[in-house]
N, C-alpha and C. Protein backbone atom coordinates (compact mmCIF):
# COMPACT_ATOMS: atom_id res chain seq x y z
N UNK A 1 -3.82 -19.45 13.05
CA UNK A 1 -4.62 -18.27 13.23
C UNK A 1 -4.07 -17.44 14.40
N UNK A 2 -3.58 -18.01 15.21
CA UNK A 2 -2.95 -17.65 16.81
C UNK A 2 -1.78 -16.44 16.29
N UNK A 3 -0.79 -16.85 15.46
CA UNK A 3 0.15 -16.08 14.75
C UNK A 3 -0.56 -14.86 14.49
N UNK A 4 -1.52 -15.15 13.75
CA UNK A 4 -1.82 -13.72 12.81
C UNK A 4 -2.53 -12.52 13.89
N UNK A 5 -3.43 -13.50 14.59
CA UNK A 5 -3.84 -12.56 15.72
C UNK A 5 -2.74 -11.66 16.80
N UNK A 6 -1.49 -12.77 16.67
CA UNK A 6 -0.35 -12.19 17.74
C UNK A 6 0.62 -11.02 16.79
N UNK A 7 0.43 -11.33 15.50
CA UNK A 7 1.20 -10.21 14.96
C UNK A 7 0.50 -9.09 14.68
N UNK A 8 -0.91 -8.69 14.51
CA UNK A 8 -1.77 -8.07 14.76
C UNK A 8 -2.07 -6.83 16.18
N UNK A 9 -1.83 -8.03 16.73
CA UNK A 9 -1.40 -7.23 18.72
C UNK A 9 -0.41 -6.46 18.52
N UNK A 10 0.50 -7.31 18.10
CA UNK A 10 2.06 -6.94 18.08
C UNK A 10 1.82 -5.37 17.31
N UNK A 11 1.82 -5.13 16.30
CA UNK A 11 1.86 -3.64 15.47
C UNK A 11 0.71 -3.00 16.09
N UNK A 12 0.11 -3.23 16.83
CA UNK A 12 -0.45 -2.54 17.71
C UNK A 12 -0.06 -1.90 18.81
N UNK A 13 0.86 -2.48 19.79
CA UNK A 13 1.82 -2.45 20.22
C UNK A 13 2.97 -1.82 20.32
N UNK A 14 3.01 -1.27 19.34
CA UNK A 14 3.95 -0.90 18.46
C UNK A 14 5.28 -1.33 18.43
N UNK A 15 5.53 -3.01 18.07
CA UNK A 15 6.66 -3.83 18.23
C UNK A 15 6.09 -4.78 16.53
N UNK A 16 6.58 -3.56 15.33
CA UNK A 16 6.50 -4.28 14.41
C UNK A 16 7.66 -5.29 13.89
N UNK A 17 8.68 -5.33 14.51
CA UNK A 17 10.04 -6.67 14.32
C UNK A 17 9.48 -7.65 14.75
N UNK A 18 8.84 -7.48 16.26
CA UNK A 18 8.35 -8.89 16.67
C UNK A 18 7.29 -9.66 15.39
N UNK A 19 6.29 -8.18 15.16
CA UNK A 19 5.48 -8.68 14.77
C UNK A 19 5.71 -9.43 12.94
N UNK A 20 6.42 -8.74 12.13
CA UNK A 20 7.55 -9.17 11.26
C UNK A 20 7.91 -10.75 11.38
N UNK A 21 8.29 -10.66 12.45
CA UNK A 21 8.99 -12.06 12.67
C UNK A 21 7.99 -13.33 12.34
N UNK A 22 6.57 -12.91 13.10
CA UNK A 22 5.89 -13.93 13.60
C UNK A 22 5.17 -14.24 12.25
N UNK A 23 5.36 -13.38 11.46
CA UNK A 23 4.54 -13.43 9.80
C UNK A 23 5.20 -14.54 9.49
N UNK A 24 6.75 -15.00 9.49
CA UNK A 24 7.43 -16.55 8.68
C UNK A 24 6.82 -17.68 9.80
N UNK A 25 6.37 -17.62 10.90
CA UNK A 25 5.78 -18.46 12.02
C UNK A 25 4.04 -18.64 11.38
N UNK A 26 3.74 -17.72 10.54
CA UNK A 26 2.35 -17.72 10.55
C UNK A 26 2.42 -18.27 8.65
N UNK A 27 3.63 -18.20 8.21
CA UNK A 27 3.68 -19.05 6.88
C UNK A 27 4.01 -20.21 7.33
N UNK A 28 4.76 -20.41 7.77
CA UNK A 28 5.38 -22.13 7.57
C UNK A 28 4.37 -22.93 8.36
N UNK A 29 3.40 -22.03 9.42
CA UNK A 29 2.44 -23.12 10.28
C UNK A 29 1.16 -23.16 8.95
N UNK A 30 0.87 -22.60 8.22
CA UNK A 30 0.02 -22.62 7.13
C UNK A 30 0.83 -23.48 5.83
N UNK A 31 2.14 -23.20 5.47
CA UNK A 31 2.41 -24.12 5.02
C UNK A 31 2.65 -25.84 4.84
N UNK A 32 2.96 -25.74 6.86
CA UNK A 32 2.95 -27.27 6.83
C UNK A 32 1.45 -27.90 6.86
N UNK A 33 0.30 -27.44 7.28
CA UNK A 33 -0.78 -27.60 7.68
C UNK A 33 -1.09 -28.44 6.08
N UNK A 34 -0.93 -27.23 4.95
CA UNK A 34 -1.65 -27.80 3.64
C UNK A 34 -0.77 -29.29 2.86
N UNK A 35 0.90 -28.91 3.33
CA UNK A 35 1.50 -30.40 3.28
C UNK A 35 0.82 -31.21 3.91
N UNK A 36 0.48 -31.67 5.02
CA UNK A 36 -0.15 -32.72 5.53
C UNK A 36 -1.67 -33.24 5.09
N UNK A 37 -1.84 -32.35 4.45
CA UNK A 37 -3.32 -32.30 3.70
C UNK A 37 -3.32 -32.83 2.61
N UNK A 38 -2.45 -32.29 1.62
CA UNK A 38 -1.83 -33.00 0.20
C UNK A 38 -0.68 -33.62 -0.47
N UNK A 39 -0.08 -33.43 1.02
CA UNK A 39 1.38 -34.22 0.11
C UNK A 39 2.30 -34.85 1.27
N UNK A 40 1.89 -34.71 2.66
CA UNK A 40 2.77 -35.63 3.87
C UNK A 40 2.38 -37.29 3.61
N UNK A 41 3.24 -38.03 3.69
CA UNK A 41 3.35 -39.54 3.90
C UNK A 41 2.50 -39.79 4.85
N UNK A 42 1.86 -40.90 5.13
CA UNK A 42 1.28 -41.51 6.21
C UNK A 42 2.15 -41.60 7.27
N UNK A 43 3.31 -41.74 7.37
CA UNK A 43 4.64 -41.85 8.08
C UNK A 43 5.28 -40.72 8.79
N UNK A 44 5.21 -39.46 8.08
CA UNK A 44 5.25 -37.85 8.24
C UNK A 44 4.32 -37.52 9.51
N UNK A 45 2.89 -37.71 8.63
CA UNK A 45 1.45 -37.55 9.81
C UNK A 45 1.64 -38.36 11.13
N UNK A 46 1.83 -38.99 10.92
CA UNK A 46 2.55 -40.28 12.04
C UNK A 46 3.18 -39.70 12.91
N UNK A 47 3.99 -39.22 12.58
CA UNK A 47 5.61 -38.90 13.35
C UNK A 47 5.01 -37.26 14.04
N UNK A 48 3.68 -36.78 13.49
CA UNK A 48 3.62 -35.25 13.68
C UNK A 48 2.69 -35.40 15.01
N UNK A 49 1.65 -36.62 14.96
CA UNK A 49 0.37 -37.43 15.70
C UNK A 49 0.72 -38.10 16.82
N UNK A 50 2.06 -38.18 17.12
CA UNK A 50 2.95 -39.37 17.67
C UNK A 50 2.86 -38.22 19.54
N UNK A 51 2.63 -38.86 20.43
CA UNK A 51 2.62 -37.93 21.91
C UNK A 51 4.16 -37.63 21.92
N UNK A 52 4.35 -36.34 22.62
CA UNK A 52 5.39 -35.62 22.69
C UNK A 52 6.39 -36.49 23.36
N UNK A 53 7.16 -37.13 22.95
CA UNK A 53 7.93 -37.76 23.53
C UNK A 53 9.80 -37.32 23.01
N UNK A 54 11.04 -37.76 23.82
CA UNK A 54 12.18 -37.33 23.43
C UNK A 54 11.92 -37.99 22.00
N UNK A 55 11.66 -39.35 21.98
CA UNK A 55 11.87 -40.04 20.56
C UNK A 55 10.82 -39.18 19.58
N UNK A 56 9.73 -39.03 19.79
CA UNK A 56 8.96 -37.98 18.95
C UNK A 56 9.28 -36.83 17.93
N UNK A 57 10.05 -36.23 19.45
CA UNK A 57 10.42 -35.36 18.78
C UNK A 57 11.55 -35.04 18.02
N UNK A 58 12.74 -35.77 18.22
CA UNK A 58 13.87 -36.49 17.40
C UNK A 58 13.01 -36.65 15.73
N UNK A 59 12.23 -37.41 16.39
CA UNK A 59 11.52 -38.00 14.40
C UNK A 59 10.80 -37.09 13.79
N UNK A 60 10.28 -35.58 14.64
CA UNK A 60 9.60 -34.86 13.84
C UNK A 60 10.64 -33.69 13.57
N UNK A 61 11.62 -34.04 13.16
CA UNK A 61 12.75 -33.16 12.97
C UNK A 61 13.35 -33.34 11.77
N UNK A 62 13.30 -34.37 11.45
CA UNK A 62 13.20 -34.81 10.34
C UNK A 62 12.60 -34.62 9.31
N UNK A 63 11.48 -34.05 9.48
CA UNK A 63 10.50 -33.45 8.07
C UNK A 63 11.25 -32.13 7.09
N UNK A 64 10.53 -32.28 6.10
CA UNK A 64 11.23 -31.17 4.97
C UNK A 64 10.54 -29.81 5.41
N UNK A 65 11.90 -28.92 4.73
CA UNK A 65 11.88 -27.55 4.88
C UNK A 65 10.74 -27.04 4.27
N UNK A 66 10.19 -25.82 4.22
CA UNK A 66 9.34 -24.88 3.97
C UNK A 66 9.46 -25.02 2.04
N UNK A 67 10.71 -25.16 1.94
CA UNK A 67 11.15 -25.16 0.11
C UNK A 67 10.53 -26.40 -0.30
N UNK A 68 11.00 -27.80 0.57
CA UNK A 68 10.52 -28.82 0.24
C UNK A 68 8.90 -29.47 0.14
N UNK A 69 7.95 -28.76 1.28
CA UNK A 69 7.00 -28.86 1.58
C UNK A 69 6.48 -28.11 0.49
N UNK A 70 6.65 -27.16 -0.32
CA UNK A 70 6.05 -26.48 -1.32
C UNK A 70 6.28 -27.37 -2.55
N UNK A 71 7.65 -27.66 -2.64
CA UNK A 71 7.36 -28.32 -4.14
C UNK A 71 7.16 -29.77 -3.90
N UNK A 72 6.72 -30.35 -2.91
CA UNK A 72 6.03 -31.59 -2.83
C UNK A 72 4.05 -31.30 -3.20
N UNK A 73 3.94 -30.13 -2.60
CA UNK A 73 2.07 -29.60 -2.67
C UNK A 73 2.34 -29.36 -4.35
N UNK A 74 3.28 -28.78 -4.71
CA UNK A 74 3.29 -28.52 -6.53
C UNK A 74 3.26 -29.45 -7.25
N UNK A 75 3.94 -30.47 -6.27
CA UNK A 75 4.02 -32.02 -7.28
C UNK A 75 2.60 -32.79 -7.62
N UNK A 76 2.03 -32.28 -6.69
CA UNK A 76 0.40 -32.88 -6.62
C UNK A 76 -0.96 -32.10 -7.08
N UNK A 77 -0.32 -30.89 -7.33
CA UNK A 77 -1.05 -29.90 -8.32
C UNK A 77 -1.83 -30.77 -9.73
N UNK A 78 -3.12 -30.83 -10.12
CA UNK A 78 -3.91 -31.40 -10.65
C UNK A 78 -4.27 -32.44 -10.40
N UNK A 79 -3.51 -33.42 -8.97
CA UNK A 79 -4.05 -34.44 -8.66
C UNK A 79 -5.10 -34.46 -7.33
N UNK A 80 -4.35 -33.81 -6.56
CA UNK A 80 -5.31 -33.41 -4.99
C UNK A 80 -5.11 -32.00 -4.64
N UNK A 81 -4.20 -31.60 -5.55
CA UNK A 81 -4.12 -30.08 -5.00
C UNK A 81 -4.30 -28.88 -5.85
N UNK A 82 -5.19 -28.00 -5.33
CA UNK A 82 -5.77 -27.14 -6.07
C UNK A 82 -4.40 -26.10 -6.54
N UNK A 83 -4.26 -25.62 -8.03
CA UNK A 83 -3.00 -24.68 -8.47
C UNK A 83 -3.13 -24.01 -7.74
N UNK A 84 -4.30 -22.81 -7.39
CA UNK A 84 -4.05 -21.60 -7.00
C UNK A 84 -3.42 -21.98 -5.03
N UNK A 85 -3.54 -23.04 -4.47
CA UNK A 85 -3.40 -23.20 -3.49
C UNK A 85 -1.60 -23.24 -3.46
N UNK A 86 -1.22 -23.40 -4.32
CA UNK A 86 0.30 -24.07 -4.78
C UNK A 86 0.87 -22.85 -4.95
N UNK A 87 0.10 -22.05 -6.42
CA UNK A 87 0.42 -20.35 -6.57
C UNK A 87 0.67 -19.55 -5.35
N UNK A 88 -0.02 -19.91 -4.36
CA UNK A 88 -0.25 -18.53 -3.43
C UNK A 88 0.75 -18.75 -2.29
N UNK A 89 1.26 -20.18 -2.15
CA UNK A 89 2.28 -20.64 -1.11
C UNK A 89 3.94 -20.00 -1.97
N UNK A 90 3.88 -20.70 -3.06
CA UNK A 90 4.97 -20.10 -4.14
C UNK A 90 5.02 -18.65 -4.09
N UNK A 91 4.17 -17.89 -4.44
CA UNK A 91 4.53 -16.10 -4.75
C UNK A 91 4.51 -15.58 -3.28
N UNK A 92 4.07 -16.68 -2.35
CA UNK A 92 4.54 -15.38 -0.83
C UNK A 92 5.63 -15.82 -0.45
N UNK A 93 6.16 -16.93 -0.41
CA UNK A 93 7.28 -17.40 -0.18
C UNK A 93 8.62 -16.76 -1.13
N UNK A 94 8.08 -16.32 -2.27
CA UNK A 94 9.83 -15.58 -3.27
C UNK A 94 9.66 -14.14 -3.10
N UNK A 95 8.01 -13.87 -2.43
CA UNK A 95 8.00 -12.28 -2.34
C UNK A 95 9.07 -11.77 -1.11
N UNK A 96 8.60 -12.82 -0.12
CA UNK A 96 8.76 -12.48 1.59
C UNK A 96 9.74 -13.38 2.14
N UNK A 97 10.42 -14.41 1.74
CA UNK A 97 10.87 -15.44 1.88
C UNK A 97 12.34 -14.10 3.18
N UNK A 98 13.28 -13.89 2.13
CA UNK A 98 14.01 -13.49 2.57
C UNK A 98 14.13 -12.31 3.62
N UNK A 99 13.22 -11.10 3.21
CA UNK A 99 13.15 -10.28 4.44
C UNK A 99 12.19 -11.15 5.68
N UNK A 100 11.89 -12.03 5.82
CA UNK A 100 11.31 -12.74 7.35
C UNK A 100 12.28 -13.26 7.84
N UNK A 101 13.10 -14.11 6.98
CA UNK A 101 14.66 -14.59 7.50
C UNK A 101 15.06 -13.09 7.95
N UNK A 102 15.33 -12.70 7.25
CA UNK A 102 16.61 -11.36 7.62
C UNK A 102 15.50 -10.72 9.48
N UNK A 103 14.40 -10.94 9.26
CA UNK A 103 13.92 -10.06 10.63
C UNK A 103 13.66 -11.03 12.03
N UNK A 104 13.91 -12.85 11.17
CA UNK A 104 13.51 -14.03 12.08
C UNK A 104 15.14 -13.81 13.15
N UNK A 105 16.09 -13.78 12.07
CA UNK A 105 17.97 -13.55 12.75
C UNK A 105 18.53 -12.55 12.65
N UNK A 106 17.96 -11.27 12.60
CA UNK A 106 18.48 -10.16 13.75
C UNK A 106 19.43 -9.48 12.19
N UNK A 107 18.88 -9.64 10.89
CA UNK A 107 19.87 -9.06 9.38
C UNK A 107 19.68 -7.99 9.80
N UNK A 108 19.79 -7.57 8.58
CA UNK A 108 19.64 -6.06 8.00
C UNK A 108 18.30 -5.49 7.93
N UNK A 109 17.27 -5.94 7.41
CA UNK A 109 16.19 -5.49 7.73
C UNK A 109 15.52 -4.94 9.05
N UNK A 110 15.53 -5.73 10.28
CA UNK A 110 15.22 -5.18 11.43
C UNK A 110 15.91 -4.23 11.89
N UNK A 111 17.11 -4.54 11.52
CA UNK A 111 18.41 -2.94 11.74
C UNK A 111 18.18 -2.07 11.32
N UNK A 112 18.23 -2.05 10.07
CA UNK A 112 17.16 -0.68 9.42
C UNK A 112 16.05 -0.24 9.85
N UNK A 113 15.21 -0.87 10.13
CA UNK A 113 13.75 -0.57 10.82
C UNK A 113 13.78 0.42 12.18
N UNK A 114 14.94 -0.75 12.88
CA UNK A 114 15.37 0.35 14.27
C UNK A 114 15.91 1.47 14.18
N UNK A 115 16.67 1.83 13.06
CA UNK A 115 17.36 3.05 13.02
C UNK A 115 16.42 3.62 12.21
N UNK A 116 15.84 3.56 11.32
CA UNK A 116 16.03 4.25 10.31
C UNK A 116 13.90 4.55 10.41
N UNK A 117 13.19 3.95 11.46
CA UNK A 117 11.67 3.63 11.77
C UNK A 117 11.37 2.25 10.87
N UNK A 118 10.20 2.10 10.99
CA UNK A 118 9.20 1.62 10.28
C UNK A 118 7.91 2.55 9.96
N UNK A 119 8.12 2.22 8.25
CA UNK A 119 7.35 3.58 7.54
C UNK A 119 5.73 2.72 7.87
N UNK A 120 4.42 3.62 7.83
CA UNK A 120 3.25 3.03 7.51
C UNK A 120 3.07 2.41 6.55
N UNK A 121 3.55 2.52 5.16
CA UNK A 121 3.09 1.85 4.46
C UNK A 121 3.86 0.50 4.43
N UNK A 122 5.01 0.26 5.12
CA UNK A 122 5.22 -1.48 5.45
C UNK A 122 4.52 -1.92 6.15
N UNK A 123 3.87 -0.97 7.58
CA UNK A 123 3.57 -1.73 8.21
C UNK A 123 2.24 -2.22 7.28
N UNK A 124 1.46 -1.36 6.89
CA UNK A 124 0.14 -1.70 6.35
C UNK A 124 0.55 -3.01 5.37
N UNK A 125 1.31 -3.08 4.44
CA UNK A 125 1.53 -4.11 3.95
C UNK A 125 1.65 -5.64 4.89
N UNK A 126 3.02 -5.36 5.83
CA UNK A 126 2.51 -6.40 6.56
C UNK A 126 1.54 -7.02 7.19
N UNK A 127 0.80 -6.03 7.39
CA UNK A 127 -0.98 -6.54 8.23
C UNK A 127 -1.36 -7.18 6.67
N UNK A 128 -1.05 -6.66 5.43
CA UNK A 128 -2.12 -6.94 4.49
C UNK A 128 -2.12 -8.14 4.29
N UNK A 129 -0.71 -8.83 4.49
CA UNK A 129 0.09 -9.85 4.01
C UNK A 129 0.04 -10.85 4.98
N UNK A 130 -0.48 -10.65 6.48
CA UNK A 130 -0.52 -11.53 7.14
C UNK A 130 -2.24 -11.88 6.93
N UNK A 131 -2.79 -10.83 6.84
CA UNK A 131 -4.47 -11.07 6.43
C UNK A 131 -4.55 -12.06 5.41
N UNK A 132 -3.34 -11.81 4.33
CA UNK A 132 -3.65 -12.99 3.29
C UNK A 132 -3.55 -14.31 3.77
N UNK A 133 -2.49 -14.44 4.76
CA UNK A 133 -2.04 -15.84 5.37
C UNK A 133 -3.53 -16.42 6.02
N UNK A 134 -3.90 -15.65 6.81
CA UNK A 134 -5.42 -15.93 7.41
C UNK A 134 -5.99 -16.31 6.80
N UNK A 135 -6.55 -15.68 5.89
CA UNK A 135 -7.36 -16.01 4.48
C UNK A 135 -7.12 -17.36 4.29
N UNK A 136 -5.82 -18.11 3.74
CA UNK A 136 -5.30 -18.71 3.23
C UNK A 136 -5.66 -19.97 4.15
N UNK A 137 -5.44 -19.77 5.48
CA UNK A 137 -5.79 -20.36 6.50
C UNK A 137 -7.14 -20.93 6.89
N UNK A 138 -8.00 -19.94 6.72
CA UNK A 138 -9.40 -20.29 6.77
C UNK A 138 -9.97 -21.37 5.51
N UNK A 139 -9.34 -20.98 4.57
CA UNK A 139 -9.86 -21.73 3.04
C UNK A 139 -9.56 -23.09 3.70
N UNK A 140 -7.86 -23.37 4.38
CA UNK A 140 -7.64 -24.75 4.64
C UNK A 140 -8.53 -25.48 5.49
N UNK A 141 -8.95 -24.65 6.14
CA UNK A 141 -9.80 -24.88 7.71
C UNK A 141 -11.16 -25.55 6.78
N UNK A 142 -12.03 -24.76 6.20
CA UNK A 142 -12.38 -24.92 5.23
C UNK A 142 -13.02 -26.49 4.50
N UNK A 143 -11.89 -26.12 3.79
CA UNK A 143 -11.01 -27.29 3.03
C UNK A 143 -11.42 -28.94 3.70
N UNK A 144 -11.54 -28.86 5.16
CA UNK A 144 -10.46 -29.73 5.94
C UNK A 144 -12.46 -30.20 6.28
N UNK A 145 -13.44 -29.34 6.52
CA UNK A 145 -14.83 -30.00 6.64
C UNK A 145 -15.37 -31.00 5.86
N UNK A 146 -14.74 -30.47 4.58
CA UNK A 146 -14.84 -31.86 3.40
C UNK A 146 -16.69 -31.00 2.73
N UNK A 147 -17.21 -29.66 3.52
CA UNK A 147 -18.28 -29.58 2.95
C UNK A 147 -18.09 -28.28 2.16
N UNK A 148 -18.85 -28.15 0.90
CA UNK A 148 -18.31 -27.04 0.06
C UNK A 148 -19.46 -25.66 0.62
N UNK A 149 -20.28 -26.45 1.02
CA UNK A 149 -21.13 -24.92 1.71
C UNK A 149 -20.43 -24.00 2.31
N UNK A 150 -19.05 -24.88 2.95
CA UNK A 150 -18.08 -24.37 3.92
C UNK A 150 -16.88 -23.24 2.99
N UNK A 151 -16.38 -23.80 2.04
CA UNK A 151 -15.22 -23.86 1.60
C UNK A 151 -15.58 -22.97 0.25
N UNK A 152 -17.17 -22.59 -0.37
CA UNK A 152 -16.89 -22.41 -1.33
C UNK A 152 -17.42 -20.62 -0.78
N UNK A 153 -17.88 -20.01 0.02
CA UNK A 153 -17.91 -18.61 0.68
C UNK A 153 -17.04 -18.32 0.92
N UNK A 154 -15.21 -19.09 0.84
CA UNK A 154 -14.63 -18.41 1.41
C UNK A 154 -13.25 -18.33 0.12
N UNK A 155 -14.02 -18.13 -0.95
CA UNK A 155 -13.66 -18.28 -1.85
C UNK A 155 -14.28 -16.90 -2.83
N UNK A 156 -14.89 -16.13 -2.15
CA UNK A 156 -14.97 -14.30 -2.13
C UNK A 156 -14.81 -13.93 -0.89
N UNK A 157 -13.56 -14.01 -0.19
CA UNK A 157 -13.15 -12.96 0.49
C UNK A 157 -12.76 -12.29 0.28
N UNK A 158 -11.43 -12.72 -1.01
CA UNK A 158 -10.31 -11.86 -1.61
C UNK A 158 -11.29 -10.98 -2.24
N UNK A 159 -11.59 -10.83 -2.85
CA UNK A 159 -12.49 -9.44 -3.66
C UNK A 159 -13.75 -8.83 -2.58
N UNK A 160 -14.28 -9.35 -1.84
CA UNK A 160 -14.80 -8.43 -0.64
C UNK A 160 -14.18 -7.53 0.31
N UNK A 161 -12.95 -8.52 0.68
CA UNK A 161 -12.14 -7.66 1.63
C UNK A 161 -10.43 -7.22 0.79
N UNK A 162 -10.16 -6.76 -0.20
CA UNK A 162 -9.68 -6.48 -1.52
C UNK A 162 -8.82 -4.98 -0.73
N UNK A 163 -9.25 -4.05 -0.22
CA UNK A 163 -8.74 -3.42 0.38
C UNK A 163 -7.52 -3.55 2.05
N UNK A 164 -7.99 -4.85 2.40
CA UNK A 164 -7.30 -5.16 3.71
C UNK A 164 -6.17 -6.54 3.70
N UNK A 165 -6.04 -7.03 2.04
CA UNK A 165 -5.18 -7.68 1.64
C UNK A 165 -4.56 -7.93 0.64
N UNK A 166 -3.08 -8.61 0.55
CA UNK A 166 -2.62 -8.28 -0.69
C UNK A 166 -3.30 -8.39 -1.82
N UNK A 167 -2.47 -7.53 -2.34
CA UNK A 167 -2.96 -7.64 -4.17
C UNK A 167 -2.97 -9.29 -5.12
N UNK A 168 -3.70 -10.00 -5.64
CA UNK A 168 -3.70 -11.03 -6.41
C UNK A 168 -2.72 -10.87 -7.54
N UNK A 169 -1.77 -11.58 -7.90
CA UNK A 169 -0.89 -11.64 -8.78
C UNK A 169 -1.64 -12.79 -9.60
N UNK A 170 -1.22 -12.60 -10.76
CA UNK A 170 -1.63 -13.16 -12.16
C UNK A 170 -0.63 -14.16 -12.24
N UNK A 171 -0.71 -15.74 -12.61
CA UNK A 171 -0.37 -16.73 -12.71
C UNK A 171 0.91 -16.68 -13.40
């Protein structure tokens, strides 16, 4: 949630690269969150639970990429993991995947941006798109009470707040 609030500041700011950047910081910390929820090893959680130590952190280096952590949550799709939770990690990741790289290491995208501005309607997209991550975030948060009084209100946001985040893509 810290991310989304800081990229938020950030285009406020008016430092939308930073804030760009911090959108793949505010996926992969939402991505790993729902791996450990539905598809990390006892061994993984372990190694993530383990006090900060040199050896610690050596072993939490070891965990799978952002690619891998997705199609491990897909693998478990109808068993512990809800599709649309799987869908929504999948379509932001092939939408956005590459321009966050290109703005995380200094590509072409942020180059362009500097020369050439940043138009409103990216930026608005990006707020929309990090709002979804939030969203996405809260459901886990959610999720994670184990109570549905909790988890099932937050399951009309997307069509309440429909204007301040991305558009829902069809399966």
């Amino acid at each position: 949630m810290e991310h989304g609030t800081a990229l938020r500041a950030l285009m406020a700011l008016g430092m939308p690269t930073s804030a760009v950047s911090l959108m793949r910081l505010q996926f992969e910390a939402l991505t790993r969150s729902m791996w450990l929820i539905y598809a990390a090893s006892d061994a993984a959680i372990e190694r993530l639970s383990a006090p900060l130590t040199l050896e610690a952190e050596q072993a939490a280096k070891n965990l799978p990429s952002a690619k891998e952590m997705i199609d491990q949550i897909g693998n478990r799709v109808g068993h512990t993991v809800p599709a649309a939770a799987h869908q929504m990690l999948t379509q932001f990741k092939d939408v956005s995947w590459t321009a966050m790289n290109s703005f995380v290491h200094g590509g072409i995208h942020p180059l362009r941006r500097s020369a050439d501005g940043f138009p409103v309607h990216l930026a608005l997209q990006v707020l929309r798109n990090s709002n979804g991550l939030s969203t996405m975030t809260g459901m886990t948060m959610a999720v994670l009470t184990g109570d549905e009084a909790i988890a099932t209100p937050m399951s009309k946001i997307q069509p309440a707040f429909a204007d301040c985040l991305p558009d829902l893509r069809k399966p």
